[in-house]
Protein backbone atom coordinates (compact mmCIF):
# COMPACT_ATOMS: atom_id res chain seq x y z
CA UNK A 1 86.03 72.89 90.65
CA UNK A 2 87.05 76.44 89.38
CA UNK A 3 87.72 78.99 91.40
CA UNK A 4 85.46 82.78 91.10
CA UNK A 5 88.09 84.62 91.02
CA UNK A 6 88.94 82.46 87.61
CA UNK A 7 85.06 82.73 86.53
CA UNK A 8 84.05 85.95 87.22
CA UNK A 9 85.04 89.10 84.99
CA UNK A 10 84.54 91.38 87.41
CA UNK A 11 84.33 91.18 91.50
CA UNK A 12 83.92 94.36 93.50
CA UNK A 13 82.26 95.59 97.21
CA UNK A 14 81.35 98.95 98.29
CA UNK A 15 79.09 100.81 100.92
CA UNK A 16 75.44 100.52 100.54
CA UNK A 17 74.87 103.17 103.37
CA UNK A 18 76.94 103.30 105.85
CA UNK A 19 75.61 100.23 107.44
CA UNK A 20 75.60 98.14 104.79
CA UNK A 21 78.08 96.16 102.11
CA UNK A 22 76.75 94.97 98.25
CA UNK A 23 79.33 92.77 96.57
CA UNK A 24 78.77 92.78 92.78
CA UNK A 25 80.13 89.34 90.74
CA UNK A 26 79.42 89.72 86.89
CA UNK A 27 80.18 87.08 84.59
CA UNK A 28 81.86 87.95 80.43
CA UNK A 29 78.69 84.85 79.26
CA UNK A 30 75.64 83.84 79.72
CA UNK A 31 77.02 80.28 79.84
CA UNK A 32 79.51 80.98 82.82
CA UNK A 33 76.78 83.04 84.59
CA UNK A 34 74.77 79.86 84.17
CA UNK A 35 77.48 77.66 85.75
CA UNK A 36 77.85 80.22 88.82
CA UNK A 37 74.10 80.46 89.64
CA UNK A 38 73.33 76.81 89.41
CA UNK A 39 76.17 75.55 91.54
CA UNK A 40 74.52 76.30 94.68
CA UNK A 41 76.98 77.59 96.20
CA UNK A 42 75.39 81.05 96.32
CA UNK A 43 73.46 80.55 99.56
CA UNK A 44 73.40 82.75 102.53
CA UNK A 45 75.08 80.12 105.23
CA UNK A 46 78.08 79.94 102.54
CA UNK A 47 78.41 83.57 102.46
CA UNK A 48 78.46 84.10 106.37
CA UNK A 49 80.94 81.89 107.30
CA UNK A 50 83.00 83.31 104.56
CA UNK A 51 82.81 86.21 106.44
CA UNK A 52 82.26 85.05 109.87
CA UNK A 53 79.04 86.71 110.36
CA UNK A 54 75.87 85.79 111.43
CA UNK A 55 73.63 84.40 108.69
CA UNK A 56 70.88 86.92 108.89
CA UNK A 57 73.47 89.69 108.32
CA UNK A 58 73.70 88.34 104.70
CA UNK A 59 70.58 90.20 103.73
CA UNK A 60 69.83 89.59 99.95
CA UNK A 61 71.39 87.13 96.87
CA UNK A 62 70.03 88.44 93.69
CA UNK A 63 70.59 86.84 90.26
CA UNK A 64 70.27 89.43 87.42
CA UNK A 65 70.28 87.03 84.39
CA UNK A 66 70.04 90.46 81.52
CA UNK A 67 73.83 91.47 83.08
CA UNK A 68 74.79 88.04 83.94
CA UNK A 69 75.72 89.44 87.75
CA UNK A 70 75.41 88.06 91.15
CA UNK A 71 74.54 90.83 93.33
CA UNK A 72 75.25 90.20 97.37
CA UNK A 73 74.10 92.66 100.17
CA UNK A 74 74.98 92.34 103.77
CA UNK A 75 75.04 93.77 106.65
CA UNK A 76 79.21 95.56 107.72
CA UNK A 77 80.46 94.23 110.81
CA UNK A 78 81.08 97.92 111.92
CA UNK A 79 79.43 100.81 110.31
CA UNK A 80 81.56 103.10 107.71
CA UNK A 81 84.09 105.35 110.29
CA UNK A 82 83.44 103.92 113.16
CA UNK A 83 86.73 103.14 115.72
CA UNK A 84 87.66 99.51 114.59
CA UNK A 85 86.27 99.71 110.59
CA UNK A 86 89.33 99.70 108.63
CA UNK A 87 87.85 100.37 104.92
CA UNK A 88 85.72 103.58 105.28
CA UNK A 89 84.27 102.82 101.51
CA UNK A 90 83.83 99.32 101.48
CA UNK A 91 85.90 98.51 98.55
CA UNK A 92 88.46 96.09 99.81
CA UNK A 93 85.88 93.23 101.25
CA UNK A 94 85.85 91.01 98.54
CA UNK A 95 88.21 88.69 98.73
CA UNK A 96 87.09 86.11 100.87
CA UNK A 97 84.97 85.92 97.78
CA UNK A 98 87.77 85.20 95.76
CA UNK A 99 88.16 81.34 96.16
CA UNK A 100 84.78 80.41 96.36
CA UNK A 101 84.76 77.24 94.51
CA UNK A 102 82.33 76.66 91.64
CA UNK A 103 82.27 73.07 89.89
């Protein structure tokens, strides 16, 4: 088992509207892309209880094999400004990410 943070090259969130978080996860090879996408671990259950949500608030999981990226969209537990949302751009939500484990 290897950790995403120690696979991926790059791992970033931000705002997709202000109701919305994508979370982008792009791999330096085809070959650890591979590894990523075929684990299974990619599913929406395993992405909501990451982030305590509700399942259906984990909206899409695309695979874009020509960039070798995992693109995640879901829904933000409180809109962008609202009283309670502490990170107004959506930048900082990635690492519960972070140890996913990949084998």
């Amino acid at each position: 088992m290897t950790r995403l943070s120690e696979l991926a090259s790059e791992l970033s969130s931000k705002n997709a509207g202000n109701f919305h978080l994508v979370f982008d996860i792009v791999f330096e090879d085809d070959a650890t892309y591979q590894r990523a996408r075929r684990s299974g671990v990619f599913t929406r259950e395993r992405i909501a209880d990451l982030y305590g949500a509700p399942t259906d608030d984990v909206l899409d999981i695309i695979y874009f094999d020509p960039g070798h990226a995992i693109k995640i969209s879901m829904r933000r537990l409180h809109a962008s400004g609202d009283p309670g949302e502490t990170d107004v751009f959506g930048a900082q939500q990635y690492p519960p990410l972070l140890g996913l484990e990949i084998p």
